[in-house]
N, C-alpha and C. Protein backbone atom coordinates (compact mmCIF):
# COMPACT_ATOMS: atom_id res chain seq x y z
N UNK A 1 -5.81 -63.01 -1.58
CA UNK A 1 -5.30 -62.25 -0.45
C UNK A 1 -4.24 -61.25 -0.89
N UNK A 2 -3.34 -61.80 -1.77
CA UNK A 2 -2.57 -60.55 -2.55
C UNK A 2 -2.38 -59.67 -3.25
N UNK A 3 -3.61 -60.18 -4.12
CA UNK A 3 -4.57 -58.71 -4.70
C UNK A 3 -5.07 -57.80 -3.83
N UNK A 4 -5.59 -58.41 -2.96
CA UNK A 4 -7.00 -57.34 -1.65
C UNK A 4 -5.34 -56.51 -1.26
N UNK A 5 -4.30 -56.83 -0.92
CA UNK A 5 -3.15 -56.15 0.08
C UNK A 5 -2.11 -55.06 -1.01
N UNK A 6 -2.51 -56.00 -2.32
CA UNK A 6 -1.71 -54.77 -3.24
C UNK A 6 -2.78 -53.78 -3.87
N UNK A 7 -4.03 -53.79 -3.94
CA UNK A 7 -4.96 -52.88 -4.04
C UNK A 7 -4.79 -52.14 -2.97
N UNK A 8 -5.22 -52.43 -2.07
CA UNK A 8 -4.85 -51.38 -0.63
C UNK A 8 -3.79 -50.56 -0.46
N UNK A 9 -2.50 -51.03 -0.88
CA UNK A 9 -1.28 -50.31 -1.01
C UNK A 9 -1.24 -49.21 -2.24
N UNK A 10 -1.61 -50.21 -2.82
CA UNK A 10 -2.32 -48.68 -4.36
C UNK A 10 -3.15 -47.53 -4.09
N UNK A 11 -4.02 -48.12 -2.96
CA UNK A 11 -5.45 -47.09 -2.77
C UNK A 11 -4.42 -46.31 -1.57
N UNK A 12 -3.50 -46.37 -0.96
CA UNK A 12 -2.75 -45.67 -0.01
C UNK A 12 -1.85 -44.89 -0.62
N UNK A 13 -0.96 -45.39 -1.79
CA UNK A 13 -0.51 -44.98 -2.15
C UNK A 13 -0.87 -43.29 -2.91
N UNK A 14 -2.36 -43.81 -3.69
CA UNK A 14 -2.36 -42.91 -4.41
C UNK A 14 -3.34 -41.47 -4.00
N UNK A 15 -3.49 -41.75 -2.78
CA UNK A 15 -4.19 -40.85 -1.73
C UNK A 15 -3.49 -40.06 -1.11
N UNK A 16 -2.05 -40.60 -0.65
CA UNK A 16 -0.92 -39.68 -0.46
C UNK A 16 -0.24 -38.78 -1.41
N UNK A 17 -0.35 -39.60 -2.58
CA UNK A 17 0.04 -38.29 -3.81
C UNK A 17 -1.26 -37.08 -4.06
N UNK A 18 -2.02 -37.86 -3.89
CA UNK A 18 -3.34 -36.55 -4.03
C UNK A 18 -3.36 -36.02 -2.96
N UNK A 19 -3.08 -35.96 -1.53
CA UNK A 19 -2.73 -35.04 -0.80
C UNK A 19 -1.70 -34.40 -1.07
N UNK A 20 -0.53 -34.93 -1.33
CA UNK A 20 0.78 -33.69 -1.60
C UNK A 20 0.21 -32.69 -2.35
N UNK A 21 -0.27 -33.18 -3.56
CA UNK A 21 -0.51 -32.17 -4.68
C UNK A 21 -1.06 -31.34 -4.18
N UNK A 22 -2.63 -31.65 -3.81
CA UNK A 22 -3.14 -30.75 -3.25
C UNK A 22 -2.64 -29.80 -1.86
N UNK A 23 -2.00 -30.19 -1.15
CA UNK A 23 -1.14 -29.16 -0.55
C UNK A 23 -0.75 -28.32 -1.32
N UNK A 24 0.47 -28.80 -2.41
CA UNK A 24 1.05 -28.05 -2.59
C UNK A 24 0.64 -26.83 -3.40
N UNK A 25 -0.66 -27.43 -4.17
CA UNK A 25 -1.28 -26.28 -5.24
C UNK A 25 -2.33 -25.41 -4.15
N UNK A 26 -2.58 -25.31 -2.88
CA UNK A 26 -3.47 -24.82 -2.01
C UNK A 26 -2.84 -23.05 -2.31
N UNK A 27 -3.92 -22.33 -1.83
CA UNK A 27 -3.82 -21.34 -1.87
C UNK A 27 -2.95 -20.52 -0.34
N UNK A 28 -2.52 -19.66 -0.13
CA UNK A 28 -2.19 -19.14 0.90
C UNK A 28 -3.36 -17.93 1.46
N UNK A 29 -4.39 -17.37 0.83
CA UNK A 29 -4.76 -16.24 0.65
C UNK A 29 -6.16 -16.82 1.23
N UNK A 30 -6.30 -16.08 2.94
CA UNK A 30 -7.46 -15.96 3.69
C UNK A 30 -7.08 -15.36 5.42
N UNK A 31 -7.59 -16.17 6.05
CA UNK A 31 -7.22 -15.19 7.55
C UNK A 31 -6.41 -16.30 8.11
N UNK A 32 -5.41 -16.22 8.78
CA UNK A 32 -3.90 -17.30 9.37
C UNK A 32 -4.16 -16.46 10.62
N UNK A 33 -3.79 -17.38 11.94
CA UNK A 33 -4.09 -17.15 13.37
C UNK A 33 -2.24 -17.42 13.46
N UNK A 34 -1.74 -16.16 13.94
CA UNK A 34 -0.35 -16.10 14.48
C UNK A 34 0.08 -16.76 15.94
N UNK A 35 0.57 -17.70 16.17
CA UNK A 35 0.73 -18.07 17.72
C UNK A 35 1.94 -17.09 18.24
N UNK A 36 1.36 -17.21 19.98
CA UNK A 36 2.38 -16.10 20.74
C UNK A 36 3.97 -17.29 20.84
N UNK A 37 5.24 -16.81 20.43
CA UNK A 37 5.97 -17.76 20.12
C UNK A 37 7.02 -17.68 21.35
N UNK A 38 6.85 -17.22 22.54
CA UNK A 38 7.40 -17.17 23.96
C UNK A 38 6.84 -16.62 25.00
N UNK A 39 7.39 -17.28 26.32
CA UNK A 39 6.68 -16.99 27.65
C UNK A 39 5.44 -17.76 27.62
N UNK A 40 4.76 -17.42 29.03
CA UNK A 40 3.98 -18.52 29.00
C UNK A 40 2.91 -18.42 28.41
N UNK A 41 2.31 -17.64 27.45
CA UNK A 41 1.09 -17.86 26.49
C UNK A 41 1.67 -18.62 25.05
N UNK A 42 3.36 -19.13 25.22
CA UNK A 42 3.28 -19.67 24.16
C UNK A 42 2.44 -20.85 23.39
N UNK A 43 2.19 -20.21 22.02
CA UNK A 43 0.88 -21.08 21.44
C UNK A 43 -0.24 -20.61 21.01
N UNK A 44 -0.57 -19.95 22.11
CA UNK A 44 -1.80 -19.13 22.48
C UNK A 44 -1.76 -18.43 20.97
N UNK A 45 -3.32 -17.85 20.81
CA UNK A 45 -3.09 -16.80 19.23
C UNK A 45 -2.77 -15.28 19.78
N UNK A 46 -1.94 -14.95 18.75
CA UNK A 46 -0.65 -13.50 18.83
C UNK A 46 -2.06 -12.41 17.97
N UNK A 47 -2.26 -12.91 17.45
CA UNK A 47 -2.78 -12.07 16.04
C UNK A 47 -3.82 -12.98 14.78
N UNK A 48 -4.52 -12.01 14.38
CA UNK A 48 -5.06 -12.91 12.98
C UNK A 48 -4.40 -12.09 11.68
N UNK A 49 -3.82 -12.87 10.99
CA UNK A 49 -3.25 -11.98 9.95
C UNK A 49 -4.49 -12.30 8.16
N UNK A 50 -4.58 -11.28 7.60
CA UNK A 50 -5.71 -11.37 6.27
C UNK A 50 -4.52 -11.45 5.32
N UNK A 51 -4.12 -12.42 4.72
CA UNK A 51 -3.34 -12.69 3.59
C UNK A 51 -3.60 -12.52 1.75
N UNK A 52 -3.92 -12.11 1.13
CA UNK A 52 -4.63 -11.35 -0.07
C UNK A 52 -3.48 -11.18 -1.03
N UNK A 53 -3.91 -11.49 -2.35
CA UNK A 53 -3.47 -11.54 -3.51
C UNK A 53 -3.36 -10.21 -3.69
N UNK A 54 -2.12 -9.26 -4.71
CA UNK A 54 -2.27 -8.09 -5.15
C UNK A 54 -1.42 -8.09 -6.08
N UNK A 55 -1.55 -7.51 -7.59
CA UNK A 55 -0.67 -7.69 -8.66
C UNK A 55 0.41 -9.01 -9.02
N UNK A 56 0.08 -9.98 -8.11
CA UNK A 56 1.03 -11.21 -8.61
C UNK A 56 1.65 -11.77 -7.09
N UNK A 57 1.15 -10.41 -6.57
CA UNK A 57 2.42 -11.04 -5.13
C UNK A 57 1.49 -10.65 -4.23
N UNK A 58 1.89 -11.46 -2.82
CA UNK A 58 0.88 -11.68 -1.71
C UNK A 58 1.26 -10.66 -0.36
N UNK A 59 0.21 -10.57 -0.04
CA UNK A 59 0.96 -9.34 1.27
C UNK A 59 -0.09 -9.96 2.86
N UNK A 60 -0.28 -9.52 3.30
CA UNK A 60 -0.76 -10.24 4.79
C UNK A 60 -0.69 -8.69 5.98
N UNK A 61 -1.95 -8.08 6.71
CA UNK A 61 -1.89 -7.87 7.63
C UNK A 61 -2.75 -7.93 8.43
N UNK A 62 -2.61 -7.14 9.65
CA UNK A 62 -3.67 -7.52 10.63
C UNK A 62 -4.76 -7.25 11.06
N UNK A 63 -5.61 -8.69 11.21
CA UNK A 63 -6.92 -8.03 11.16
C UNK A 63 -7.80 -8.38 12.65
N UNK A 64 -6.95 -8.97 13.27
CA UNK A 64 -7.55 -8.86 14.57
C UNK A 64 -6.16 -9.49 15.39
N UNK A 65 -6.74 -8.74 16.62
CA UNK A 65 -5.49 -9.04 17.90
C UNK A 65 -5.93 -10.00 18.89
N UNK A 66 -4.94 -10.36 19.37
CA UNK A 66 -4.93 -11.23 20.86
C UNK A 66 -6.32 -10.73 21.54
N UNK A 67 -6.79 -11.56 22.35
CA UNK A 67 -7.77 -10.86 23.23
C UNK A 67 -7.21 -10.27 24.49
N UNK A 68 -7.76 -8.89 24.90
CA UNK A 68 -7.36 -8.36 25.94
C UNK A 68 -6.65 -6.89 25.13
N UNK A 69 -6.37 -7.51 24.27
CA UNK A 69 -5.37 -6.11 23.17
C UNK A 69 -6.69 -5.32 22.66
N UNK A 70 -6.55 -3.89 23.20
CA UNK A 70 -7.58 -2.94 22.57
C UNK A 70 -7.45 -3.34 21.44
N UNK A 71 -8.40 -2.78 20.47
CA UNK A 71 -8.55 -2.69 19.32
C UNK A 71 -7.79 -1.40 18.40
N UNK A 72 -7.46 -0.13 19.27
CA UNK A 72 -6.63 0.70 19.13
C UNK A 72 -5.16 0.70 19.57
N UNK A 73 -4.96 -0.28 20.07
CA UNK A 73 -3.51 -0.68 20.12
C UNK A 73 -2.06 -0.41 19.05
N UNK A 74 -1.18 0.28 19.60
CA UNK A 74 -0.34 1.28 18.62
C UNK A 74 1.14 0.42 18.95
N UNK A 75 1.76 0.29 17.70
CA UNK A 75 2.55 -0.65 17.79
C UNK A 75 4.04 0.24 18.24
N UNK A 76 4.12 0.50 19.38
CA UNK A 76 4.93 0.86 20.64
C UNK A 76 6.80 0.14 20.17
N UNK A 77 6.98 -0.77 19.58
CA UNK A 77 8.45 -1.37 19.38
C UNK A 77 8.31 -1.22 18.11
N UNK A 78 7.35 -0.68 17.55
CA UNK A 78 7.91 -0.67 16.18
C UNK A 78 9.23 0.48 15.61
N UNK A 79 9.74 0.01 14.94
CA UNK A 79 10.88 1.78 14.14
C UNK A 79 10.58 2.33 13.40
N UNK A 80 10.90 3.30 12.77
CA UNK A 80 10.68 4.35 11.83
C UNK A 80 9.29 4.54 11.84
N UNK A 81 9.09 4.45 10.07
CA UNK A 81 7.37 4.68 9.88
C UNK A 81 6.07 4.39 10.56
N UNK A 82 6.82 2.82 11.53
CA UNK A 82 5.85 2.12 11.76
C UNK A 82 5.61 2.69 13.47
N UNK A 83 6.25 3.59 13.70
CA UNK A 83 6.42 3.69 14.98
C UNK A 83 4.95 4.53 15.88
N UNK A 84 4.80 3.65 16.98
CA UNK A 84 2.97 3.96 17.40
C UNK A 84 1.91 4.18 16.14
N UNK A 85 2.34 3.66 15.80
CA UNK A 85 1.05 3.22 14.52
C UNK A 85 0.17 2.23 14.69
N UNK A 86 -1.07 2.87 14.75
CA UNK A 86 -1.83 1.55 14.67
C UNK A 86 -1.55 -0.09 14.46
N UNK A 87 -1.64 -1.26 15.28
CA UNK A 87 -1.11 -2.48 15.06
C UNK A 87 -2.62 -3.03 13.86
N UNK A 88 -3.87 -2.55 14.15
CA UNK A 88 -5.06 -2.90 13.45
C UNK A 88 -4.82 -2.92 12.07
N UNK A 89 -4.71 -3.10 10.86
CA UNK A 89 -4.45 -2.90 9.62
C UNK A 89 -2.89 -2.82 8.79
N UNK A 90 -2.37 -2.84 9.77
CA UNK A 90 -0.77 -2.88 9.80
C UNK A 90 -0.32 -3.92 8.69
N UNK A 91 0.55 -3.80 7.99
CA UNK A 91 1.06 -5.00 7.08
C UNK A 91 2.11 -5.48 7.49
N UNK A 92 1.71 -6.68 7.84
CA UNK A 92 2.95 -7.35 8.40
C UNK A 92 3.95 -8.78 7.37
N UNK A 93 3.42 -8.40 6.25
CA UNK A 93 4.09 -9.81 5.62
C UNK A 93 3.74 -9.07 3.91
N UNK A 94 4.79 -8.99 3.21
CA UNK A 94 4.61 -8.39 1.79
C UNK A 94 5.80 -9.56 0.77
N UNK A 95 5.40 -9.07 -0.13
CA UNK A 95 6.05 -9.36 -1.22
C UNK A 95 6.76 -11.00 -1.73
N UNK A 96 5.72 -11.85 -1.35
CA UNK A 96 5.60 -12.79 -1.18
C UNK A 96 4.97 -13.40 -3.10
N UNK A 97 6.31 -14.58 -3.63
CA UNK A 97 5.66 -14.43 -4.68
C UNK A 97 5.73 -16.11 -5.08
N UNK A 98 4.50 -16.84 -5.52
CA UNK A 98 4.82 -17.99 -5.66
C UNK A 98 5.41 -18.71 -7.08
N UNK A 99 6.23 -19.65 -6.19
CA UNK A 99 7.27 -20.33 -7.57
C UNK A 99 6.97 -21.70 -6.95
N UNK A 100 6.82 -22.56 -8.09
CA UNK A 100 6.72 -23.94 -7.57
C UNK A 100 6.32 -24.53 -6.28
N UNK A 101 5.11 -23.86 -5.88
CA UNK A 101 4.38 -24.62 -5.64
C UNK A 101 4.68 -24.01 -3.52
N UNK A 102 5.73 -22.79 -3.67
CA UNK A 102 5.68 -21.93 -2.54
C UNK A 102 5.58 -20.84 -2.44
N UNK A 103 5.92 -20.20 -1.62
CA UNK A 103 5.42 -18.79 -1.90
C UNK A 103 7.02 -18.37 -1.42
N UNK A 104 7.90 -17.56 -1.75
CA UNK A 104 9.04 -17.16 -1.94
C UNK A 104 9.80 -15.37 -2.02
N UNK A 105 10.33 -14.70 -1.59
CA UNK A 105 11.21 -13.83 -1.52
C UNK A 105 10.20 -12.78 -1.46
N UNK A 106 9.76 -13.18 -0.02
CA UNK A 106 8.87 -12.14 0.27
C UNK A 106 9.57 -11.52 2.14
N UNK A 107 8.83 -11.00 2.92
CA UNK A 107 9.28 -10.40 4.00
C UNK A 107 7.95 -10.38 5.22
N UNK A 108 8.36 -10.41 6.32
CA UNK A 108 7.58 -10.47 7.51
C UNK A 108 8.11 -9.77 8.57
N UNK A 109 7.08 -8.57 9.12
CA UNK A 109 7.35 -7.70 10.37
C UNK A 109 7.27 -8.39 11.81
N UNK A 110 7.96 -8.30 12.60
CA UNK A 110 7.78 -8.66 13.73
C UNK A 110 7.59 -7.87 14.52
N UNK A 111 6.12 -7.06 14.84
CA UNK A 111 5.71 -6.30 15.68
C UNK A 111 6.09 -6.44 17.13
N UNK A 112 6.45 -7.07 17.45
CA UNK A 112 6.85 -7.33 19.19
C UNK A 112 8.48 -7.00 19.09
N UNK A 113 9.11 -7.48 17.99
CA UNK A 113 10.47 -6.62 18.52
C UNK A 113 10.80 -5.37 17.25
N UNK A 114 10.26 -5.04 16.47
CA UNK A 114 10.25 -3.98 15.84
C UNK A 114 11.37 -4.31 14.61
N UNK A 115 11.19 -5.50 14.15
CA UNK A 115 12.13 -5.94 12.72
C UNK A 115 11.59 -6.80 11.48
N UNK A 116 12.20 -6.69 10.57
CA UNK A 116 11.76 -7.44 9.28
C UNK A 116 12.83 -8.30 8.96
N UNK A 117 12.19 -9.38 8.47
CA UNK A 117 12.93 -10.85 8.06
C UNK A 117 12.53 -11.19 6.72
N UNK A 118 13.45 -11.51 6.10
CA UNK A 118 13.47 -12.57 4.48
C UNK A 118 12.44 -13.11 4.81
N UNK A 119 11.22 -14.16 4.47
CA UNK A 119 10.74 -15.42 4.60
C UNK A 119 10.11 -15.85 3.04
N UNK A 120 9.86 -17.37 3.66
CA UNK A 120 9.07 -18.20 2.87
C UNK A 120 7.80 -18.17 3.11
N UNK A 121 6.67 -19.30 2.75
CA UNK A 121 5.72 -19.55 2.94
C UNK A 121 6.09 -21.02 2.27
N UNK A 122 5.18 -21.88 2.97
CA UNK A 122 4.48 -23.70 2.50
C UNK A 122 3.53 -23.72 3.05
N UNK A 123 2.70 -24.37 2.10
CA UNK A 123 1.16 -25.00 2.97
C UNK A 123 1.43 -26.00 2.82
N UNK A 124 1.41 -26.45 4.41
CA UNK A 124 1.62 -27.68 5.31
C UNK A 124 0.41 -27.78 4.96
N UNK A 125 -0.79 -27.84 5.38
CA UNK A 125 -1.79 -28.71 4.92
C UNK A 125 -3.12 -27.57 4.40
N UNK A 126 -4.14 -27.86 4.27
CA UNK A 126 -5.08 -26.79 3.71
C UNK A 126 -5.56 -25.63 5.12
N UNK A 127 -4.95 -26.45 6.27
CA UNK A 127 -5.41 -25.46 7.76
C UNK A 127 -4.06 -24.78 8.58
N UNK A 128 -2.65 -25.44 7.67
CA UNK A 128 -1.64 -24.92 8.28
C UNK A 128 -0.55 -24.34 7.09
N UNK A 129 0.15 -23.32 7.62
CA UNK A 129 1.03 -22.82 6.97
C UNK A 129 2.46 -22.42 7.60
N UNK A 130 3.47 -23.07 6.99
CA UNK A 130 4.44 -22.71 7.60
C UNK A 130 5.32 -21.76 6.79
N UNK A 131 5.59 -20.64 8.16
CA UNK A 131 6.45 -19.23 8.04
C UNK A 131 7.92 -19.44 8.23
N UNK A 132 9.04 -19.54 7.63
CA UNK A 132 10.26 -19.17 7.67
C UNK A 132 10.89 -18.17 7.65
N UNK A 133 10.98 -17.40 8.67
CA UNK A 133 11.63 -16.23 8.82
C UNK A 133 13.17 -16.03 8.73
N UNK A 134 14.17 -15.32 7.45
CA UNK A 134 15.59 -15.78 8.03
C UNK A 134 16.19 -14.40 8.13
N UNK A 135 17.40 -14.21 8.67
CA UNK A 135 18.39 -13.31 9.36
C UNK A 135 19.71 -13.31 7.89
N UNK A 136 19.50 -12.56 6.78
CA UNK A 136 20.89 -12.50 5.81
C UNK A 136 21.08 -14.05 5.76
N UNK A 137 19.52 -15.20 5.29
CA UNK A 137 19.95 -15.99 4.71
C UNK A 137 20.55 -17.13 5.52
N UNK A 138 20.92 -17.05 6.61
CA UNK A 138 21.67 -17.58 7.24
C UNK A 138 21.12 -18.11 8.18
N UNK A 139 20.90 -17.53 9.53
CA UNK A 139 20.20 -18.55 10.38
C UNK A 139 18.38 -17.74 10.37
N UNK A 140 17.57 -19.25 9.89
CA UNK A 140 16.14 -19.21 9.78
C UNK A 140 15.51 -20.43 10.85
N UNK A 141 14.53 -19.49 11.49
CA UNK A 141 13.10 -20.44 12.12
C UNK A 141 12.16 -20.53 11.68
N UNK A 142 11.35 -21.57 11.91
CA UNK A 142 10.00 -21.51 11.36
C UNK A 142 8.97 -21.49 12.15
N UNK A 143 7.80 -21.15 11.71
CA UNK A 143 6.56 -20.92 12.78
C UNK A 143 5.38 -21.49 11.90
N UNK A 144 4.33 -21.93 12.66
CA UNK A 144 3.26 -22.46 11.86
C UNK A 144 1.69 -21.75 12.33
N UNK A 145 0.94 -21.50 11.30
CA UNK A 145 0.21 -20.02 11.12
C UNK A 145 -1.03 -21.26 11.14
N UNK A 146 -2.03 -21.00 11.49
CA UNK A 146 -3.49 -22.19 11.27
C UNK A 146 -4.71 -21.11 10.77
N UNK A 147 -5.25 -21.96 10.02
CA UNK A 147 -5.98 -21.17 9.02
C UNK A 147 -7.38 -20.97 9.75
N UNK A 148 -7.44 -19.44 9.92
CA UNK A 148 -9.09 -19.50 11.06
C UNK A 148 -10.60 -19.40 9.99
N UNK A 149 -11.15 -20.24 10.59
CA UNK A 149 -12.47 -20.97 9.67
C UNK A 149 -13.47 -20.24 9.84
């Protein structure tokens, strides 16, 4: 009986380490579904963002919108360059570079209020990814991106 219960604890054990790993060595690079993150569609999908490898470092933009959002939809709060520019193809997440096992000192646009944030990247699991957006380092939220199949 204490063999069968310490085998089991082994076979648990070592299934949880082969999930971490594999989290952690997962790729970031395919299509991530943005949730709307206030009011009452919160949850709901914001955006699909295409995340793609380029010279070493990762960049992310958009490749499809909310439903109901033309497809010519011009990003109206954006500033400077970005201003009424197409939201369709838009890059919203650059310079993203992985170190141990995250993806690190990269940046993310926030098309709805027209600003850019520091962030991270982690893959939470092979269908989720979590976004840390921070303000000078200081105060950061996170958001979680689901990987569309």
């Amino acid at each position: 009986m204490k063999k069968g219960l310490i085998l089991l604890m082994v076979v648990v054990f070592c299934m949880g380490l082969a999930a971490t790993g594999w989290a952690a060595d997962a790729s970031i690079t395919g299509v991530w579904s943005m949730p709307i993150l206030k009011g009452k569609d919160k949850g709901k999908e914001r955006l699909q963002v295409e995340i793609f490898e380029k010279s070493g470092a990762y960049y992310g933009k958009i490749v499809k919108l909310a439903p109901g959002v033309p497809a010519d939809a011009l990003c109206t709060k954006c500033k400077k360059d970005r201003k009424d520019k197409p939201l369709m193809g838009m890059l919203v997440l650059w310079d993203l570079k992985k170190e141990a096992g995250r993806y690190v000192e990269g940046a993310v646009y926030d098309v709805d209020e027209g600003k850019d944030y520091r962030c991270t990247a982690t893959v939470v699991s092979q269908d989720k990814l979590k976004i840390t957006a921070c303000i000078l380092s200081l105060i950061c939220e996170s958001h979680y991106w689901t990987r569309v199949k």
